[in-house]
Protein backbone atom coordinates (compact mmCIF):
# COMPACT_ATOMS: atom_id res chain seq x y z
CA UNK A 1 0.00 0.00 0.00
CA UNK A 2 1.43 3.08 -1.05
CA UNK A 3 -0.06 6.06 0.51
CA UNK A 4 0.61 10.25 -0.37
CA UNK A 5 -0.02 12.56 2.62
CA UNK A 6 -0.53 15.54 0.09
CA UNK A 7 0.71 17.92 3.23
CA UNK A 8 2.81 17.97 6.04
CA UNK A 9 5.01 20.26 7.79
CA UNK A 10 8.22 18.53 8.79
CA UNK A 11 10.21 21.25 8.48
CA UNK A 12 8.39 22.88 11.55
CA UNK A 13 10.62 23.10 14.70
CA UNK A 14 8.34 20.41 16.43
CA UNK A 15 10.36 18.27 14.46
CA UNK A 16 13.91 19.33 15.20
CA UNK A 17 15.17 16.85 17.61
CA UNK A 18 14.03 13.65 15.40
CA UNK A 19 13.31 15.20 12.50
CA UNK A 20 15.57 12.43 10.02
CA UNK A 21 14.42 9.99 12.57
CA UNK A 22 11.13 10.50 11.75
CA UNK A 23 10.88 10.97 8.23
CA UNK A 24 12.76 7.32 7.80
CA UNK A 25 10.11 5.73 9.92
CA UNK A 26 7.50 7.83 8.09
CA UNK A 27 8.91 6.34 4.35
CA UNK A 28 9.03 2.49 6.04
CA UNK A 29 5.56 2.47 7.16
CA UNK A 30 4.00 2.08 4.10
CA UNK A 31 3.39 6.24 2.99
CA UNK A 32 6.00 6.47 -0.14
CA UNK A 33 5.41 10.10 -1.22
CA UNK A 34 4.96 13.30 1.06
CA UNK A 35 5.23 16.86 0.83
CA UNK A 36 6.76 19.20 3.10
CA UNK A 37 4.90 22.59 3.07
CA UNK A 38 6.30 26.06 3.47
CA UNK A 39 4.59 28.58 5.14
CA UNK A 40 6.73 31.69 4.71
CA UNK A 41 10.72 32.46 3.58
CA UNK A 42 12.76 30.54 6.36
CA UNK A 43 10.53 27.55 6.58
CA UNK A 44 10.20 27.11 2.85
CA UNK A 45 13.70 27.25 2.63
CA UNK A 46 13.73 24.64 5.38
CA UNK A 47 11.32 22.55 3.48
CA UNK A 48 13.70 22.81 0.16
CA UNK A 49 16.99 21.69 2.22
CA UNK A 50 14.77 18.70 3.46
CA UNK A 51 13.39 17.54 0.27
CA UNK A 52 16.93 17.39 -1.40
CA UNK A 53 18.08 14.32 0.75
CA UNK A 54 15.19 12.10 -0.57
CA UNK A 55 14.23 10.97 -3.65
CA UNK A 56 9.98 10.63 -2.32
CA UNK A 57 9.89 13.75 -1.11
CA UNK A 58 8.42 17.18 -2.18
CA UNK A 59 8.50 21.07 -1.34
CA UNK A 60 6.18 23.58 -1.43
CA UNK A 61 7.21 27.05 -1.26
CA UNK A 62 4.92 30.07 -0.10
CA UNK A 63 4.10 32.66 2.45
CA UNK A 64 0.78 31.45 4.42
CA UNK A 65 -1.68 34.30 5.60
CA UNK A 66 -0.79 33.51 9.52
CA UNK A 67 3.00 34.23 8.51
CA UNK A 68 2.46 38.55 7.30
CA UNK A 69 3.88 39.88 10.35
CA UNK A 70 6.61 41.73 8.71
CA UNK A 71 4.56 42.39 5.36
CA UNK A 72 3.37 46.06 5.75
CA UNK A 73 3.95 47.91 2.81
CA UNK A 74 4.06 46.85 -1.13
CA UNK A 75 8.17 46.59 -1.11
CA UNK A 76 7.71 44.13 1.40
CA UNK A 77 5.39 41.89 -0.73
CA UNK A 78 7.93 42.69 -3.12
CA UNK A 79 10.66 41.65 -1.95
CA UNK A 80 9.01 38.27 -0.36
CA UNK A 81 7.79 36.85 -3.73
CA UNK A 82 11.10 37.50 -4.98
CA UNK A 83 13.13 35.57 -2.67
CA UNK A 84 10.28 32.48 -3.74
CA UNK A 85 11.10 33.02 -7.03
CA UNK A 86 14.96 33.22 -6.60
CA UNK A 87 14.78 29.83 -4.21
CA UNK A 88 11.95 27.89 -6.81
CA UNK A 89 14.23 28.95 -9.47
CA UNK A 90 17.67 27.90 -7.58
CA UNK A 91 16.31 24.51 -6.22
CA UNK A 92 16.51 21.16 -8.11
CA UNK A 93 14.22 20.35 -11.01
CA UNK A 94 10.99 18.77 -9.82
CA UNK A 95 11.64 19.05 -6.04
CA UNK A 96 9.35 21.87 -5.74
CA UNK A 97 5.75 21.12 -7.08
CA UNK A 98 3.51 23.94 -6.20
CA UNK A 99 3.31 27.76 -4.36
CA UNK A 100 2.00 27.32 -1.18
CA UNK A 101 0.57 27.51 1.18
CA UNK A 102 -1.21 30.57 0.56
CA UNK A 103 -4.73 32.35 1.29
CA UNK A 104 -6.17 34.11 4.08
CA UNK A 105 -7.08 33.53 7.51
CA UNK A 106 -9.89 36.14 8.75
CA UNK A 107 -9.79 33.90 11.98
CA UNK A 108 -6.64 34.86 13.49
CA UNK A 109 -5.75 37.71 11.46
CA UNK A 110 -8.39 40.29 11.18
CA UNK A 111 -6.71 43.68 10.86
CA UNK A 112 -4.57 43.18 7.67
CA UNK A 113 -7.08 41.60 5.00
CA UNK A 114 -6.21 43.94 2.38
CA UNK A 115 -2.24 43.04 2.51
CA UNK A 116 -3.51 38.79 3.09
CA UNK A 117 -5.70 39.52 -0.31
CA UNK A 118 -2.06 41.52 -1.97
CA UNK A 119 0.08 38.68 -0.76
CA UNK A 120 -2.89 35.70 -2.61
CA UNK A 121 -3.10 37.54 -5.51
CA UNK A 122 0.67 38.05 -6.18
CA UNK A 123 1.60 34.19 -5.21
CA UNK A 124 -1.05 33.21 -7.54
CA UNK A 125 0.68 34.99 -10.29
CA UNK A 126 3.92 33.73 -9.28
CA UNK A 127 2.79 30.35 -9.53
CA UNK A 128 1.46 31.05 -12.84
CA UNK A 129 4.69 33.01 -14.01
CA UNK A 130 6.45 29.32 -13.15
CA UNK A 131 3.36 26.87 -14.06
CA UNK A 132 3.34 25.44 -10.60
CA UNK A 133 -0.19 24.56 -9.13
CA UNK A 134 -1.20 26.24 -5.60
CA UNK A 135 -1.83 24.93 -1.90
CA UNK A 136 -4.85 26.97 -0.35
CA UNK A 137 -5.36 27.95 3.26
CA UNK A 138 -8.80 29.50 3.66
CA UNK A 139 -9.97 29.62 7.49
CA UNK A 140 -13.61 32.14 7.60
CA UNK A 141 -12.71 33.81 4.18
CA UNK A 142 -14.83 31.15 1.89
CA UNK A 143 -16.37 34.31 -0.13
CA UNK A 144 -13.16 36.19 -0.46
CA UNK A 145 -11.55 33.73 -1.30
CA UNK A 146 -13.54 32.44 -4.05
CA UNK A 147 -13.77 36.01 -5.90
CA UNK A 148 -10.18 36.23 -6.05
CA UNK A 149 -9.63 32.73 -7.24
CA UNK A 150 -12.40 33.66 -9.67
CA UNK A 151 -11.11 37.00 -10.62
CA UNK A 152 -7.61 35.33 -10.86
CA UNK A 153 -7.20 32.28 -12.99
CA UNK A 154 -5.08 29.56 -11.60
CA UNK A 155 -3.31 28.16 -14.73
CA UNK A 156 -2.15 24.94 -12.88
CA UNK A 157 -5.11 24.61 -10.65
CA UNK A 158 -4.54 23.75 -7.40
CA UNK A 159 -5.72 22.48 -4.09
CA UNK A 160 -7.92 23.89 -0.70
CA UNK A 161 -5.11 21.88 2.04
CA UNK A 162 -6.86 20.95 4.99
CA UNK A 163 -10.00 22.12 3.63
CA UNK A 164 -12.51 23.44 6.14
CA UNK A 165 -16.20 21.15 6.00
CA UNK A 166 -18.37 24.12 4.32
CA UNK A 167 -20.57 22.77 1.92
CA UNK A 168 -20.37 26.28 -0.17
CA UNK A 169 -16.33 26.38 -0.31
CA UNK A 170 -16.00 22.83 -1.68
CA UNK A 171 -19.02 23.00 -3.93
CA UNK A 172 -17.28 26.47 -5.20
CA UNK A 173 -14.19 25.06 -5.30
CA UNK A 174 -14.79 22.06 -7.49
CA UNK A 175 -16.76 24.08 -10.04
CA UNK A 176 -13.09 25.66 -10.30
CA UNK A 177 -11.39 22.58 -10.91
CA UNK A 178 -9.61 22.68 -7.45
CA UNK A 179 -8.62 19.20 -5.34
CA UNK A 180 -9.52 18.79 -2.06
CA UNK A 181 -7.21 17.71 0.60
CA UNK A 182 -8.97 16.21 3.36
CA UNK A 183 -7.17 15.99 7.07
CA UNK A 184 -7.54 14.21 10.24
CA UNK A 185 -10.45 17.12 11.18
CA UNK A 186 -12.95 14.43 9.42
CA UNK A 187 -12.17 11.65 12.31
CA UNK A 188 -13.58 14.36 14.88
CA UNK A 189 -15.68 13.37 16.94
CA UNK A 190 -17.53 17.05 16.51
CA UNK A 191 -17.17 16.88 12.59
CA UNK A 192 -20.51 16.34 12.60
CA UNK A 193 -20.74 17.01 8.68
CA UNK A 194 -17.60 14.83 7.55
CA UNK A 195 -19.66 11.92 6.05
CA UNK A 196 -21.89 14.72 3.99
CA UNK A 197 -18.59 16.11 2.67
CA UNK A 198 -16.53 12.99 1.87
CA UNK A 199 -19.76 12.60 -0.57
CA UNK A 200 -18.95 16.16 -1.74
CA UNK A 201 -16.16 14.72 -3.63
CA UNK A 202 -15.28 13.29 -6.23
CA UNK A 203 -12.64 10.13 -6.29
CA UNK A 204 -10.69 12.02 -9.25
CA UNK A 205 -10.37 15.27 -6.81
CA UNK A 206 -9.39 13.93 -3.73
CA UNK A 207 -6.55 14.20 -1.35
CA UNK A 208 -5.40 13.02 2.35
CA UNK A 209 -3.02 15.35 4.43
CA UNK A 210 -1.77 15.20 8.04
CA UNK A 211 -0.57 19.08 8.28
CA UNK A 212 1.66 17.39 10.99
CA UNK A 213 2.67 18.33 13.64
CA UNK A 214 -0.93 19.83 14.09
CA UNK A 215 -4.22 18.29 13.64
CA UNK A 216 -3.41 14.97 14.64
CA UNK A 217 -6.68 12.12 13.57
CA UNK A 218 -8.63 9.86 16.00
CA UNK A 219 -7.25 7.61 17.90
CA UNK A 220 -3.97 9.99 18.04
CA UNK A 221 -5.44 13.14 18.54
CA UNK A 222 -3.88 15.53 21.19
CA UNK A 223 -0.27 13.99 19.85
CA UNK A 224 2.26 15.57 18.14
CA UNK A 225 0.91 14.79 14.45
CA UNK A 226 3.17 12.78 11.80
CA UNK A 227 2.37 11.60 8.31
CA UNK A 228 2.38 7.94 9.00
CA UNK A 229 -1.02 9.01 10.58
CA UNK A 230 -2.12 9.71 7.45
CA UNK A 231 -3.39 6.37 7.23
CA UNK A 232 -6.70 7.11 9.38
CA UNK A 233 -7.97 9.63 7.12
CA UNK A 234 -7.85 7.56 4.31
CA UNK A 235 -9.72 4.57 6.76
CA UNK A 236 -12.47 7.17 7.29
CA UNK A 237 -13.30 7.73 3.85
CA UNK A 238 -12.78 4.30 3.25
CA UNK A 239 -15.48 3.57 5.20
CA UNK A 240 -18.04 6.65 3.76
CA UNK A 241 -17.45 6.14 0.25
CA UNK A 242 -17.40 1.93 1.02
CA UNK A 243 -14.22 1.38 -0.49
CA UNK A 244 -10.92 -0.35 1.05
CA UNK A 245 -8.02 1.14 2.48
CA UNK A 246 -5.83 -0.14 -0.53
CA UNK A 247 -8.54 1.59 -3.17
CA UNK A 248 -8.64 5.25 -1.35
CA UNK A 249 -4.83 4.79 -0.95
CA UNK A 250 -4.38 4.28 -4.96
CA UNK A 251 -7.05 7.03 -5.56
CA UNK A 252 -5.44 9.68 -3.75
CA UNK A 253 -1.99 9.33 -4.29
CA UNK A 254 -2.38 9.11 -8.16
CA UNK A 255 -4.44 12.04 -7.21
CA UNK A 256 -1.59 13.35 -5.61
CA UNK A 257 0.90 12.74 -8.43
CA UNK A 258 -1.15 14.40 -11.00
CA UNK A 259 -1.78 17.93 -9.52
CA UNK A 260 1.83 17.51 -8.45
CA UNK A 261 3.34 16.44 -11.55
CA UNK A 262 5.24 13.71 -9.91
């Protein structure tokens, strides 16, 4: 069985003190393929020193909307997307597969939506300039979100990453063409919709994620999160959609090397 947790962040500093220790056990336990997601300049770069070492292993590069502290002014956005650039452009053919993640977060950052909307927009063009598919963090900005993505054509497509369970986002979101990575959230006890959404989609748009360290799935939850757990996200929508284990495996990791171009 060959499973492809579409998202995972082992270059976080959870991580530090086993980090090679963990990403061995990770490739021996039956996931072959992960990707290690950046969320703003140091840990992307992080994520591209990683990926380098192994062969199964992908980057993502981008500057996530919980990561703008320091983005104030136009030179600043700037002078972030060109340091992506200069590191997509610097790193090793194929080891980087999309821009991400990116988005906005109206949760946790409230006061700055005009610069989170700036920083979308210019990493979707970015991602267009170097026909690389984007990784989407949304969290309470489904309709912004949507009218950029509509207003700004993705030419790779890309993918909501640990998409939130709204019916509207996901329905709005396939019409676009976009995957949907599914985390552990759906083996919450209080995901009360998950079994309605796993419906949602469809086989040929689906992913599985960890987002490790965070989010970890039942019966692990409230542990440090690693993509070996992957494994019980694809059991729970194993058991929605009736299919095995080995089918949603298959599914979502060709899934997984198509958007990814792997």
């Amino acid at each position: 069985m060959n499973l492809f947790d579409s998202h995972s962040h082992y270059n976080d500093e959870k991580f530090d003190l086993d980090r090679e220790k963990m990403i061995k056990e990770t490739l021996e336990s039956g996931v072959s393929n992960f990707i290690v997601a950046g969320y703003n300049v140091t840990s992307s770069k992080k994520a591209i020193e990683i990926v380098k070492k192994y062969n199964d292993i992908y980057a993502t590069v981008g500057i996530s909307p919980n990561d703008l502290e320091n983005i104030k002014t136009q030179p600043d956005i700037e002078n972030n997307i060109s340091k992506l650039k200069l590191m997509t452009c610097d790193c090793l053919k194929n080891k980087i597969v999309a821009i991400g993640e990116i988005g906005l977060d109206y949760y946790w950052n409230k006061d700055n939506k005009e610069i989170q909307k700036e920083m979308f927009i210019k990493q979707i063009q970015l991602a267009n300039e170097l026909k690389l598919p984007i990784v989407i963090h949304t969290r309470e900005a489904v309709q912004d979100t949507i009218d950029i993505l509509k207003k700004n054509i993705v030419i790779k497509n890309g993918i909501f990453h640990c998409c939130p369970l709204n019916r509207e986002l996901i329905k709005e979101g396939l019409k676009l063409g976009f995957y949907i990575s599914l985390s552990g959230v759906i083996t919450f006890k209080n995901a009360s919709n998950a079994d309605e959404i796993i419906k949602m989609i469809p086989e040929d748009k689906l992913l599985i994620e960890t987002d490790s360290p965070y989010l970890a799935p039942e019966p692990v939850r409230g542990t440090r999160n690693n993509s070996i757990n992957v494994k019980y996200v694809a059991e729970k929508i194993a058991n929605v959609k009736n299919k095995t284990l080995e089918e949603i495996a298959k599914i979502t990791s060709q899934n997984a090397k198509r958007i990814f171009k792997i």
